[in-house]
C-alpha atoms as a PDB file:
ATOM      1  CA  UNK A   1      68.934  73.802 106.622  1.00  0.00           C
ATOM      2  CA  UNK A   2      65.872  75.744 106.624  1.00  0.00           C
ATOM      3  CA  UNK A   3      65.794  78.467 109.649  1.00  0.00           C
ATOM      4  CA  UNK A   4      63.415  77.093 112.390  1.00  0.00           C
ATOM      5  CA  UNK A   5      60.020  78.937 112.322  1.00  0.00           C
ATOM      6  CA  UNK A   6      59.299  80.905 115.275  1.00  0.00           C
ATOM      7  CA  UNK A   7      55.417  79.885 115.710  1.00  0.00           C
ATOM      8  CA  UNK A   8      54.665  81.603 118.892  1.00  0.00           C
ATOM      9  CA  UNK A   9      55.310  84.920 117.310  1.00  0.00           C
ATOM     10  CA  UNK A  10      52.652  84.342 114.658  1.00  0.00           C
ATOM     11  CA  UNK A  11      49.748  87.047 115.127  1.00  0.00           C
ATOM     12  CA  UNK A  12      46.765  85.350 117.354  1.00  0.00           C
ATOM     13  CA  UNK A  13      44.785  86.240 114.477  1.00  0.00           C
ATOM     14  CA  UNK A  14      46.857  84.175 111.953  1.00  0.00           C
ATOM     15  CA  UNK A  15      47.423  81.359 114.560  1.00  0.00           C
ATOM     16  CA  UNK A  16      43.765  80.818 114.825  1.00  0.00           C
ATOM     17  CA  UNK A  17      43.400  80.178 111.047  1.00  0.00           C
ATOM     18  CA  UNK A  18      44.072  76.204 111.494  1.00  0.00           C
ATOM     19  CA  UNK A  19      43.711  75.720 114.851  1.00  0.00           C
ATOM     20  CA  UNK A  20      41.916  72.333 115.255  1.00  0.00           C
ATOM     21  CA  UNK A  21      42.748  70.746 111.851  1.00  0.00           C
ATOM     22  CA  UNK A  22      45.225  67.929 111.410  1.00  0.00           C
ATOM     23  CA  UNK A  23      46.958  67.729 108.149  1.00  0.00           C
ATOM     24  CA  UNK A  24      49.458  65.060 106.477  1.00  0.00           C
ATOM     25  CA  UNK A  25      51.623  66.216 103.888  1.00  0.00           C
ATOM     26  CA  UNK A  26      53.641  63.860 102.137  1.00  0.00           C
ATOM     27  CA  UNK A  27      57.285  65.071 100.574  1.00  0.00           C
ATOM     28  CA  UNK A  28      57.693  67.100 104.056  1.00  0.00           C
ATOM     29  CA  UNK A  29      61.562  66.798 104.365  1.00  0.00           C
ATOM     30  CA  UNK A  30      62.266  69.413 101.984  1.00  0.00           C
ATOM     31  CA  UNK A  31      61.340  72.458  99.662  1.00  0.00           C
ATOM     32  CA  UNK A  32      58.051  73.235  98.740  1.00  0.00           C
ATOM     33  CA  UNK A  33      56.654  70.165 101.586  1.00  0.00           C
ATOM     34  CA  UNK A  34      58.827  71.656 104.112  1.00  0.00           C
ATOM     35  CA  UNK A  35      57.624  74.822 104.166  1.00  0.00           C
ATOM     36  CA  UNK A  36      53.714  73.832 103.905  1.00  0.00           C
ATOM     37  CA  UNK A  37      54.720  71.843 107.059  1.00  0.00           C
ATOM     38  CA  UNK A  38      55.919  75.369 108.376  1.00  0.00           C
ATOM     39  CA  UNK A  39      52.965  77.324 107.317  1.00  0.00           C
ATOM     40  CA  UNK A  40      50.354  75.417 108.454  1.00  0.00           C
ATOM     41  CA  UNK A  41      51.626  74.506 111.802  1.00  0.00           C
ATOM     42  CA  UNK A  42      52.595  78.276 112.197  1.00  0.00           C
ATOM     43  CA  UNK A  43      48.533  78.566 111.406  1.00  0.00           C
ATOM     44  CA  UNK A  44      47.695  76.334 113.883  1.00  0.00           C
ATOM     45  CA  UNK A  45      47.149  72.831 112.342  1.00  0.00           C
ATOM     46  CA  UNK A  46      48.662  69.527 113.862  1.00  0.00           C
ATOM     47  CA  UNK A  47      50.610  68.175 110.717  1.00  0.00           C
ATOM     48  CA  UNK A  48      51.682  64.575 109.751  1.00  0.00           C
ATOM     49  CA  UNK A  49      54.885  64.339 107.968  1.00  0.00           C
ATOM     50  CA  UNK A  50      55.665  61.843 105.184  1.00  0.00           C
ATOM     51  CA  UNK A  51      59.073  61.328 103.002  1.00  0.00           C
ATOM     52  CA  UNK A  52      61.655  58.435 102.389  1.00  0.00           C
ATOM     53  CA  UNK A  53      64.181  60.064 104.074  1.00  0.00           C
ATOM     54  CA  UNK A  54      64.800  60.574 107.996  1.00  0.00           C
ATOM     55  CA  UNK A  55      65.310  63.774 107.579  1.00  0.00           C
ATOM     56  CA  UNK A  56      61.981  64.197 107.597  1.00  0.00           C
ATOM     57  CA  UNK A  57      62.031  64.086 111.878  1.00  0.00           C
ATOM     58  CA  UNK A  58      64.263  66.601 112.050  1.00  0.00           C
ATOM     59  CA  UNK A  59      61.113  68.958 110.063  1.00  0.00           C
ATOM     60  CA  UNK A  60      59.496  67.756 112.341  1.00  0.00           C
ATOM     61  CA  UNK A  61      61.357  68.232 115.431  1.00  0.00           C
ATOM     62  CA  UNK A  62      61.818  71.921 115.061  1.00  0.00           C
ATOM     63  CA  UNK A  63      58.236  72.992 114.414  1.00  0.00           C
ATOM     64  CA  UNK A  64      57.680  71.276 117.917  1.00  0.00           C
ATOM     65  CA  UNK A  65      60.373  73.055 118.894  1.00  0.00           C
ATOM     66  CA  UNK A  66      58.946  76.216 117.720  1.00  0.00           C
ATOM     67  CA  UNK A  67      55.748  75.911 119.864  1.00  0.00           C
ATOM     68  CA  UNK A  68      53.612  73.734 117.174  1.00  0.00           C
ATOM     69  CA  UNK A  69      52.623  69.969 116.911  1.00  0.00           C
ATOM     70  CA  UNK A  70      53.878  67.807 114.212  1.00  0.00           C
ATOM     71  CA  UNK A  71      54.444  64.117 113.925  1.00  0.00           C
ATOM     72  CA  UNK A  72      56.487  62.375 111.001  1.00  0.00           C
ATOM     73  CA  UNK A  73      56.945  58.673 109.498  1.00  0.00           C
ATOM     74  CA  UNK A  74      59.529  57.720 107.221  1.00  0.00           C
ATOM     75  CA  UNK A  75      58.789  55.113 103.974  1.00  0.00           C
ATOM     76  CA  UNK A  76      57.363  55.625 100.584  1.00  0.00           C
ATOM     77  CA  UNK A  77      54.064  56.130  99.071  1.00  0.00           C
ATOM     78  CA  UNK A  78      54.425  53.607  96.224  1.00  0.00           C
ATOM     79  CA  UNK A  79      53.451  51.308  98.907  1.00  0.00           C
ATOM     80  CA  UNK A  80      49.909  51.151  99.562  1.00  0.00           C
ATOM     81  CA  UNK A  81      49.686  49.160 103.204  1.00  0.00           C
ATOM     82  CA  UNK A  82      52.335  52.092 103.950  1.00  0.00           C
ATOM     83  CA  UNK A  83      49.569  54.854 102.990  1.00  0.00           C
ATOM     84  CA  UNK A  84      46.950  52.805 104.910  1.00  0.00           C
ATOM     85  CA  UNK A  85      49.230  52.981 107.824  1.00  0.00           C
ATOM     86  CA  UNK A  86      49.862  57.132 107.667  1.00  0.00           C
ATOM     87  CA  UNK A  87      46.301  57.027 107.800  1.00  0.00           C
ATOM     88  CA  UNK A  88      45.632  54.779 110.758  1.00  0.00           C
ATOM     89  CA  UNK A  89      48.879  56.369 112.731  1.00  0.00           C
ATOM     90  CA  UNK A  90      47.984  60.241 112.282  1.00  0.00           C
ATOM     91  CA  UNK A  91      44.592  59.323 113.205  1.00  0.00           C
ATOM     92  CA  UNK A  92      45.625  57.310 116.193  1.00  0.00           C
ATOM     93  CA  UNK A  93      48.101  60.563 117.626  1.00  0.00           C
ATOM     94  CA  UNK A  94      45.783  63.444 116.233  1.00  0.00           C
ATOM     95  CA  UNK A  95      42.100  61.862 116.248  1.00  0.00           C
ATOM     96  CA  UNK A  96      41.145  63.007 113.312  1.00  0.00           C
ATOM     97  CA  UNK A  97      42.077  63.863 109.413  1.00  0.00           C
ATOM     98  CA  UNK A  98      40.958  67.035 107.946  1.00  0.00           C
ATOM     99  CA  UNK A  99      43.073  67.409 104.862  1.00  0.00           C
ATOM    100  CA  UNK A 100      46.158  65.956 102.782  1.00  0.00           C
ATOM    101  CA  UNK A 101      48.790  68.055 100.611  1.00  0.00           C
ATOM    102  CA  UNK A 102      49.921  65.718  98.190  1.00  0.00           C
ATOM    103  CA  UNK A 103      53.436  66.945  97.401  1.00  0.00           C
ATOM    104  CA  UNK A 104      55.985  63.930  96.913  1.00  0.00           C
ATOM    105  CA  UNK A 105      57.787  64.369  93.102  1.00  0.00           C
ATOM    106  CA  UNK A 106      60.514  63.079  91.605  1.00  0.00           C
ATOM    107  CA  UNK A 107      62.011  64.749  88.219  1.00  0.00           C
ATOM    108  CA  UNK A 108      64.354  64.113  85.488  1.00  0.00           C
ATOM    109  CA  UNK A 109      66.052  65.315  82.347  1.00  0.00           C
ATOM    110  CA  UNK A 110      65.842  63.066  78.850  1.00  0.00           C
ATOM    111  CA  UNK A 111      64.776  63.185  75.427  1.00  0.00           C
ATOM    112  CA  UNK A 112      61.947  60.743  75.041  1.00  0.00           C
ATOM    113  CA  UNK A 113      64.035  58.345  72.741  1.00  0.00           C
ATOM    114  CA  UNK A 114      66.969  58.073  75.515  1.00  0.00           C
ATOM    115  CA  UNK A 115      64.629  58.172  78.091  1.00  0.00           C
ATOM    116  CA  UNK A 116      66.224  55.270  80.710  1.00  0.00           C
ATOM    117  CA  UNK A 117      62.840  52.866  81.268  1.00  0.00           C
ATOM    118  CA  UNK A 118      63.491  52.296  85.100  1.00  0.00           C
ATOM    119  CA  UNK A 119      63.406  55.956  85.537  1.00  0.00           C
ATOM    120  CA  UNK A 120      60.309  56.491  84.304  1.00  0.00           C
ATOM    121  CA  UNK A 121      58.744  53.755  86.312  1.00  0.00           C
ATOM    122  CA  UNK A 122      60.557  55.561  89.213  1.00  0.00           C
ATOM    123  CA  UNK A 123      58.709  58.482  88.542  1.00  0.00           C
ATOM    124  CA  UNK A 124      55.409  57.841  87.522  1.00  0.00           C
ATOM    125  CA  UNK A 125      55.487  55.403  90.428  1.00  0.00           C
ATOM    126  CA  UNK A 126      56.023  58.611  92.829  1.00  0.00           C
ATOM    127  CA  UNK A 127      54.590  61.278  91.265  1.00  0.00           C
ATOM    128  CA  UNK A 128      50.952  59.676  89.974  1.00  0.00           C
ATOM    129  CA  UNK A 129      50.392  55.717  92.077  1.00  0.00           C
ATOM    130  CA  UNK A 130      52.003  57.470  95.024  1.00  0.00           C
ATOM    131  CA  UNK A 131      49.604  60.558  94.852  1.00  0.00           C
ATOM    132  CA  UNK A 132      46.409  57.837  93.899  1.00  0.00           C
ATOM    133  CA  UNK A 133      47.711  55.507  96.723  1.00  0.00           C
ATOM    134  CA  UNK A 134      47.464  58.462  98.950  1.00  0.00           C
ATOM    135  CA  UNK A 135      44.101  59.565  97.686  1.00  0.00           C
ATOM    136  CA  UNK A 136      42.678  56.325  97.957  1.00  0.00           C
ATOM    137  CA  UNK A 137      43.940  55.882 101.644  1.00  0.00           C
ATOM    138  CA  UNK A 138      42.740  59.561 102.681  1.00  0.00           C
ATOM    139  CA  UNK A 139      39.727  59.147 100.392  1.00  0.00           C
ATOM    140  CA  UNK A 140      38.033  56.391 101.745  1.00  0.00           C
ATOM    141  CA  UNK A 141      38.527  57.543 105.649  1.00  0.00           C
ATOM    142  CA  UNK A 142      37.152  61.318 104.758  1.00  0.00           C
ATOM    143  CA  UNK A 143      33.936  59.699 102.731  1.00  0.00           C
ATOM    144  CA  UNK A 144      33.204  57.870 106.136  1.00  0.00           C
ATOM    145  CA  UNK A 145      33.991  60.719 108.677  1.00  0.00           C
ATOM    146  CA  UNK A 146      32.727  63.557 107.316  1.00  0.00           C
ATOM    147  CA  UNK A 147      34.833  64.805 104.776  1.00  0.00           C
ATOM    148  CA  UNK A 148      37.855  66.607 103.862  1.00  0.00           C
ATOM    149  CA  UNK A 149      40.551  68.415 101.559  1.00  0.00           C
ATOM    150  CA  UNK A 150      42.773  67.024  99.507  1.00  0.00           C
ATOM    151  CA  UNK A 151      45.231  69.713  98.018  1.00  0.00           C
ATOM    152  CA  UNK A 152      47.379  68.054  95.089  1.00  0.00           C
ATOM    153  CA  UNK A 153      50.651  69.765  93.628  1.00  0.00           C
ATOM    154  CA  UNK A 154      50.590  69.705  89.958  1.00  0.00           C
ATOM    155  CA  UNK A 155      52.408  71.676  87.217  1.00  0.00           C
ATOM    156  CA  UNK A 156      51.902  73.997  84.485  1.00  0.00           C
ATOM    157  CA  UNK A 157      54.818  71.792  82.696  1.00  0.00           C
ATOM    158  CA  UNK A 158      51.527  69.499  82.650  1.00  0.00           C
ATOM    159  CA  UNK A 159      50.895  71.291  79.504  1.00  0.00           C
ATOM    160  CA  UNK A 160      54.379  69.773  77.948  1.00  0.00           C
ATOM    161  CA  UNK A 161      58.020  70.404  78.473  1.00  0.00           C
ATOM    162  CA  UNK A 162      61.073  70.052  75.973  1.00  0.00           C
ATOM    163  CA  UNK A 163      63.329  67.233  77.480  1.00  0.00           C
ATOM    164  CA  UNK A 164      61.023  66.547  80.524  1.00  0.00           C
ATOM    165  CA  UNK A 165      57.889  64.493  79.157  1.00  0.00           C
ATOM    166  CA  UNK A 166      57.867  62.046  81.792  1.00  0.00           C
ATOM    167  CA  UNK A 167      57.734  64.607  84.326  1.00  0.00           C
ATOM    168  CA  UNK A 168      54.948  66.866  82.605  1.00  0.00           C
ATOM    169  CA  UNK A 169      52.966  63.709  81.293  1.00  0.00           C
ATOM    170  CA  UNK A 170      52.700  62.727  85.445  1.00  0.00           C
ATOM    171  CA  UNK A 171      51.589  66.098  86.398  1.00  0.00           C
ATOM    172  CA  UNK A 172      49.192  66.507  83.939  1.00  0.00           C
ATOM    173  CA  UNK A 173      47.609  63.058  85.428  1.00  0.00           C
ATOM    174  CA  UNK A 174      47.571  65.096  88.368  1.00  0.00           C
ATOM    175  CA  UNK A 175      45.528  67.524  87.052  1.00  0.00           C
ATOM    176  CA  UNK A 176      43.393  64.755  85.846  1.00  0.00           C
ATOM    177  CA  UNK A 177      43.198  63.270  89.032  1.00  0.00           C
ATOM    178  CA  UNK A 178      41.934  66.403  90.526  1.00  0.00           C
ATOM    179  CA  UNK A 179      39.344  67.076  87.836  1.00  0.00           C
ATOM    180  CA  UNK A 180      38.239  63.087  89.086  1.00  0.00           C
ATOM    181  CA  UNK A 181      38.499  63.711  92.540  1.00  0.00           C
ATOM    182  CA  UNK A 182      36.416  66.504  92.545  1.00  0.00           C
ATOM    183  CA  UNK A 183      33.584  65.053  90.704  1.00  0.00           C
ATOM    184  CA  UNK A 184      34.083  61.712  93.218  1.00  0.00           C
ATOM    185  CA  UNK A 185      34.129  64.136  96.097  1.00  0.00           C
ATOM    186  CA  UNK A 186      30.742  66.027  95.382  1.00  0.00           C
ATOM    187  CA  UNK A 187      28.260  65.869  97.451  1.00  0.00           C
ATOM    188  CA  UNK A 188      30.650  63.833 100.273  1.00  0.00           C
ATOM    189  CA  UNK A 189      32.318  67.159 101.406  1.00  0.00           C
ATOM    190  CA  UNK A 190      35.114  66.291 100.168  1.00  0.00           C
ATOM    191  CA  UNK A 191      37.041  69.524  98.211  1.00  0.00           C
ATOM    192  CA  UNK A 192      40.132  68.543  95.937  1.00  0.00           C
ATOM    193  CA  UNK A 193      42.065  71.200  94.503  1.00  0.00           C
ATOM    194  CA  UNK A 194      45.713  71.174  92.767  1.00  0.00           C
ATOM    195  CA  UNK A 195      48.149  73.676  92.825  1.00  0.00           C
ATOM    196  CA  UNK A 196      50.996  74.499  90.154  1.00  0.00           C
ATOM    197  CA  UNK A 197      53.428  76.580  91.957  1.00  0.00           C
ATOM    198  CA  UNK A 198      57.204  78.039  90.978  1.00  0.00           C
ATOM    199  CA  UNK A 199      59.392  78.013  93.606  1.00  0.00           C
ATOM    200  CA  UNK A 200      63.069  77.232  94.741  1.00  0.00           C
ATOM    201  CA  UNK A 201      63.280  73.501  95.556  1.00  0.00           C
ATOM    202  CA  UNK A 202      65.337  70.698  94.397  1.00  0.00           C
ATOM    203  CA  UNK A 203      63.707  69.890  91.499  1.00  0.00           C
ATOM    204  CA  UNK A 204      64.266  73.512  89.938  1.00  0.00           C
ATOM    205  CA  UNK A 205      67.738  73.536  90.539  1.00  0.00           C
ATOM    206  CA  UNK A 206      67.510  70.316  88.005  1.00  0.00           C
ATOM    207  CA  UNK A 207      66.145  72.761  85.918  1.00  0.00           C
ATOM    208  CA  UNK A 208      67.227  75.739  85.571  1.00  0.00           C
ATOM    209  CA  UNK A 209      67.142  76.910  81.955  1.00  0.00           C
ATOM    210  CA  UNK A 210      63.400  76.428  82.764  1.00  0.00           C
ATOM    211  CA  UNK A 211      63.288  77.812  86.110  1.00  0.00           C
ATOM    212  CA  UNK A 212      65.289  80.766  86.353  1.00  0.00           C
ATOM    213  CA  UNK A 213      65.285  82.491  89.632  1.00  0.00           C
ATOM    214  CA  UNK A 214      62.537  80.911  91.214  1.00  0.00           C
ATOM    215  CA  UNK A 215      60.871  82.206  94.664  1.00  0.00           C
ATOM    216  CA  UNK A 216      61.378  80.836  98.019  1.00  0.00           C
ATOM    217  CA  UNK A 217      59.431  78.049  98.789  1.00  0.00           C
ATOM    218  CA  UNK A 218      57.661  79.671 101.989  1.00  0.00           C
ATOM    219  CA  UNK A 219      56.287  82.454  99.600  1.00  0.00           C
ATOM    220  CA  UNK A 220      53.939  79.564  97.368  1.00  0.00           C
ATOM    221  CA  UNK A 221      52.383  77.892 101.177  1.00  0.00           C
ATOM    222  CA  UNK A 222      49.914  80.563 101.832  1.00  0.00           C
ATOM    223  CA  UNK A 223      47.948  79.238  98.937  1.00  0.00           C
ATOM    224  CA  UNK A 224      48.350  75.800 100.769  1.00  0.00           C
ATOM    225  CA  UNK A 225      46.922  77.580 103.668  1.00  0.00           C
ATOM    226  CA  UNK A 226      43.927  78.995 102.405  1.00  0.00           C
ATOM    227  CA  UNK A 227      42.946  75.937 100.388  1.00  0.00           C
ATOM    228  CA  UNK A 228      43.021  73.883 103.687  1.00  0.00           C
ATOM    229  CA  UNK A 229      41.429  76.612 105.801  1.00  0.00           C
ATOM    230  CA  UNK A 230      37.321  76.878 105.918  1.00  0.00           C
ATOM    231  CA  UNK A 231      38.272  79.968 103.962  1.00  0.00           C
ATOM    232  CA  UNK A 232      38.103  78.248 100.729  1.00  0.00           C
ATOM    233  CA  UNK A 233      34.787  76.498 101.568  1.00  0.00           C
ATOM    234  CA  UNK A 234      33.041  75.493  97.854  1.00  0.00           C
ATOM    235  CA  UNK A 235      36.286  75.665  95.934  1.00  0.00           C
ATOM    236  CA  UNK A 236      36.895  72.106  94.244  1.00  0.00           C
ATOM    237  CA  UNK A 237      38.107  70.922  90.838  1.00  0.00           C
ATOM    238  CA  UNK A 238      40.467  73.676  90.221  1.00  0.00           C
ATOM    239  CA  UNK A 239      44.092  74.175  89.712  1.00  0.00           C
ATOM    240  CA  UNK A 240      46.055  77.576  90.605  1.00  0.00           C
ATOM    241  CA  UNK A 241      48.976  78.786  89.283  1.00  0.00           C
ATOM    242  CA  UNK A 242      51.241  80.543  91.790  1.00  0.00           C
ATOM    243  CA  UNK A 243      54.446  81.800  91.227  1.00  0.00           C
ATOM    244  CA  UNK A 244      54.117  83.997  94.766  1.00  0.00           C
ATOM    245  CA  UNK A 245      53.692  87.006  92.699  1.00  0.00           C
ATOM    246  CA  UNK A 246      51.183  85.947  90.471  1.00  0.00           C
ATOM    247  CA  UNK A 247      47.889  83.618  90.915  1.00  0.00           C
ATOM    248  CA  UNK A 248      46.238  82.565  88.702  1.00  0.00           C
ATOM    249  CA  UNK A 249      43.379  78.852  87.272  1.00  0.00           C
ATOM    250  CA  UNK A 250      45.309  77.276  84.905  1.00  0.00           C
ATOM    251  CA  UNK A 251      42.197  76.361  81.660  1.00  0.00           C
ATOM    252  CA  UNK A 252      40.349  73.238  82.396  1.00  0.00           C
ATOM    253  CA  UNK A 253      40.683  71.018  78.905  1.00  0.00           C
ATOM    254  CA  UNK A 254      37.665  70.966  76.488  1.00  0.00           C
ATOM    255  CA  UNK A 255      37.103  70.766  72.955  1.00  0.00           C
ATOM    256  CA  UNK A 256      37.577  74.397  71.744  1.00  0.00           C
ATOM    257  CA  UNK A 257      35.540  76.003  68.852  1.00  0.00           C
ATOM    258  CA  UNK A 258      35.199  75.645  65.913  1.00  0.00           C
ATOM    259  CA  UNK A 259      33.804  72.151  65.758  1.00  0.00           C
ATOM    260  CA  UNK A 260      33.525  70.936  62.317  1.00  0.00           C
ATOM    261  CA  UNK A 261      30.328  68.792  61.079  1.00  0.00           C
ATOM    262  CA  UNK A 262      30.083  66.613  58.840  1.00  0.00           C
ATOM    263  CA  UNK A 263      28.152  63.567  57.795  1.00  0.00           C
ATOM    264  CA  UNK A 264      31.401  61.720  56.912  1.00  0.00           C
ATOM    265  CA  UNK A 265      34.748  62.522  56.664  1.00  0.00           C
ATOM    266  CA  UNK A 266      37.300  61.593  54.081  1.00  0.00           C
ATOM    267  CA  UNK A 267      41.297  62.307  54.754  1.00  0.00           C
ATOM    268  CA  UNK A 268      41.190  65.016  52.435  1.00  0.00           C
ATOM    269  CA  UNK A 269      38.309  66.316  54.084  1.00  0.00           C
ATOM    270  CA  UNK A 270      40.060  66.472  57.199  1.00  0.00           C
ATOM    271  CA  UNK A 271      43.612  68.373  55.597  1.00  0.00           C
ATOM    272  CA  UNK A 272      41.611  70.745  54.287  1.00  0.00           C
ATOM    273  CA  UNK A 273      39.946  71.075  57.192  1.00  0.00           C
ATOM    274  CA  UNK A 274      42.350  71.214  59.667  1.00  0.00           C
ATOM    275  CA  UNK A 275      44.720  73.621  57.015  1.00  0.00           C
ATOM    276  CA  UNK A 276      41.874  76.099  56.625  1.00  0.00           C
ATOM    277  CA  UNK A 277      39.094  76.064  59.100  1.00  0.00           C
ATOM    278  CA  UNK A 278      41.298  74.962  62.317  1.00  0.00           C
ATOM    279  CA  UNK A 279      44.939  76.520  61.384  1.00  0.00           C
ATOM    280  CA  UNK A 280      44.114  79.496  63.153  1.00  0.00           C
ATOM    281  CA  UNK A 281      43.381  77.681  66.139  1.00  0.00           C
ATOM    282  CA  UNK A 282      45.689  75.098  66.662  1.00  0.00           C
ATOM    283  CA  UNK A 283      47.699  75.374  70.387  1.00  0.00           C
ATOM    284  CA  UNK A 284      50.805  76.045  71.791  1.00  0.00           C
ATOM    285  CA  UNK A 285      52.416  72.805  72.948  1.00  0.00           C
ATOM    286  CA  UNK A 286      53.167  73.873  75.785  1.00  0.00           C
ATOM    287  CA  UNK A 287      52.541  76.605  78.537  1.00  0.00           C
ATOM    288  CA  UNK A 288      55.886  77.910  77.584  1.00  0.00           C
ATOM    289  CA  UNK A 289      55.024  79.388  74.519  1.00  0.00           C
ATOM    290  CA  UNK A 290      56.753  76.903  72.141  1.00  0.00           C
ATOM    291  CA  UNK A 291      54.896  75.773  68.794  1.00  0.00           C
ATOM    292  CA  UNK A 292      55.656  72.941  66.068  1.00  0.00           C
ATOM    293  CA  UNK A 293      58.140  74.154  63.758  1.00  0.00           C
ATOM    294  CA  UNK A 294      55.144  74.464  60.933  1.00  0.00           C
ATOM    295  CA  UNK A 295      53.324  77.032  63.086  1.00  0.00           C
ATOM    296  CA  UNK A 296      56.047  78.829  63.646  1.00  0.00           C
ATOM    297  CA  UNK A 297      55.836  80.672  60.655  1.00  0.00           C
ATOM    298  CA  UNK A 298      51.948  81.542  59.518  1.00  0.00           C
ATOM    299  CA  UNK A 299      52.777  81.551  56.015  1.00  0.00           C
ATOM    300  CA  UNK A 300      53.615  77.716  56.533  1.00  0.00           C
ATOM    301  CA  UNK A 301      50.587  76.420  57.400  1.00  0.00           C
ATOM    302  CA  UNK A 302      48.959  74.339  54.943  1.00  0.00           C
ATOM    303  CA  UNK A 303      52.111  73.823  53.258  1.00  0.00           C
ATOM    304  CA  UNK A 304      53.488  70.945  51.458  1.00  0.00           C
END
């Protein structure tokens, strides 16, 4: 069990950051959720709780506790009257909505081939329609109140991960999503923003070969903070990668240079192309570092 936070003893300064703002964050009973809820009720915010779980009240329970204000529901958000209904609820108890963390995940381990089918629905279920039922709830009451931030947790495994595709393919629709949301969001004051943190939670002790020695979860929230404080006023579209030593934008994806013309293109046009012009250039498939077994050896490419 996570110690309780003592709020009170928060710096006036620090409490001040939030005060005033009500924020739901969905995935709150544990990890990474758990200690946003911390965070940004030790900063002042009202928060809104969200998991499947009951344990989720007890989050909740000790930040009141603790001297803040938090509320929770328990039920899923693969359910879209259910998302409707956090919305209507924290509104009803906290008057207002200034910002959603959208943090619920599920992971697993398989090779593609063995990968078990209702799994995957599992996860993609969670992880992307849970995080667009969400946005669309959230969405549609900040475009008609005055705006908002929506704060989306994402992953550098987005990029690709060896015996985890369904997990990296629904983070990298996350990404997506906030590249969307963004462009939606313009010129409704409405600011989305992902984050792609490393930290010590449930889903890295599934993966540890990955994930060695990971930070405490409490150590990635102050990027949560500042992306849901005024602070951060402007900032939209982008993804951060925080590992609570190091921050950093993970690249937004483009077509890189060179960019071959032609006015047609046979498929020997195209080999020689690719085996001359763009071998020097093709990517990493993945943010780990690993490469297709013919670029792992330069003297390979454009081999038979």
């Amino acid at each position: 069990m996570a110690k309780t936070a003592d709020i009170t003893s928060h710096s006036k300064e620090l409490a001040m950051e939030l005060t005033g703002k009500t924020v739901l964050i969905t995935g709150a009973a544990r990890g990474l959720g758990e200690a946003f809820a911390i965070e940004l009720a030790k900063e002042g915010a009202e928060v809104f709780l969200v998991d499947v779980g009951s344990a989720v009240t007890a989050v909740a329970e000790r930040i009141n506790v603790s001297g803040g204000q938090a509320a929770a529901m328990v039920g899923s958000i693969v359910e879209y009257d259910f998302c409707r209904e956090v919305v209507a609820t924290l509104v009803s108890r906290f008057g207002k909505l200034d910002a959603v963390v959208n943090n619920a995940g599920l992971i697993h381990e398989a090779y593609f081939w063995e990968d078990d089918p209702e799994a995957m629905r599992a996860l993609v279920e969670v992880n992307v329609l849970g995080t667009m039922y969400v946005g669309r709830a959230v969405g549609a009451h900040m475009k008609n109140h005055g705006g908002g931030v929506i704060v989306n947790v994402s992953s550098d495994g987005g990029g690709g991960m060896p015996q985890y595709s369904a997990y990296a393919a629904s983070k990298g629709a996350i990404s997506s999503l906030t590249y969307s949301w963004a462009l939606d969001g313009d010129g409704h004051d409405i600011r989305v923003n992902a984050i792609a943190p490393f930290a010590r939670t449930h889903m890295s002790l599934l993966t540890p070969t990955l994930a060695p020695n990971p930070p405490d979860p409490a150590l990635i929230a102050p990027l949560v903070t500042y992306l849901v404080s005024d602070r951060s006023e402007g900032i939209s579209g982008q993804v951060f990668r925080f590992t609570s030593t190091e921050l950093g934008l993970l690249q937004h994806p483009r077509i890189k240079e060179p960019i071959l013309k032609r006015d047609e293109w046979s498929a020997s046009d195209i080999r020689e192309a690719i085996d001359d012009d763009l071998s020097q250039h093709l990517e990493l498939v993945s943010s780990l570092g690993w490469r297709p077994s013919r670029m792992q050896d330069p003297d390979q490419v454009g081999a038979e």
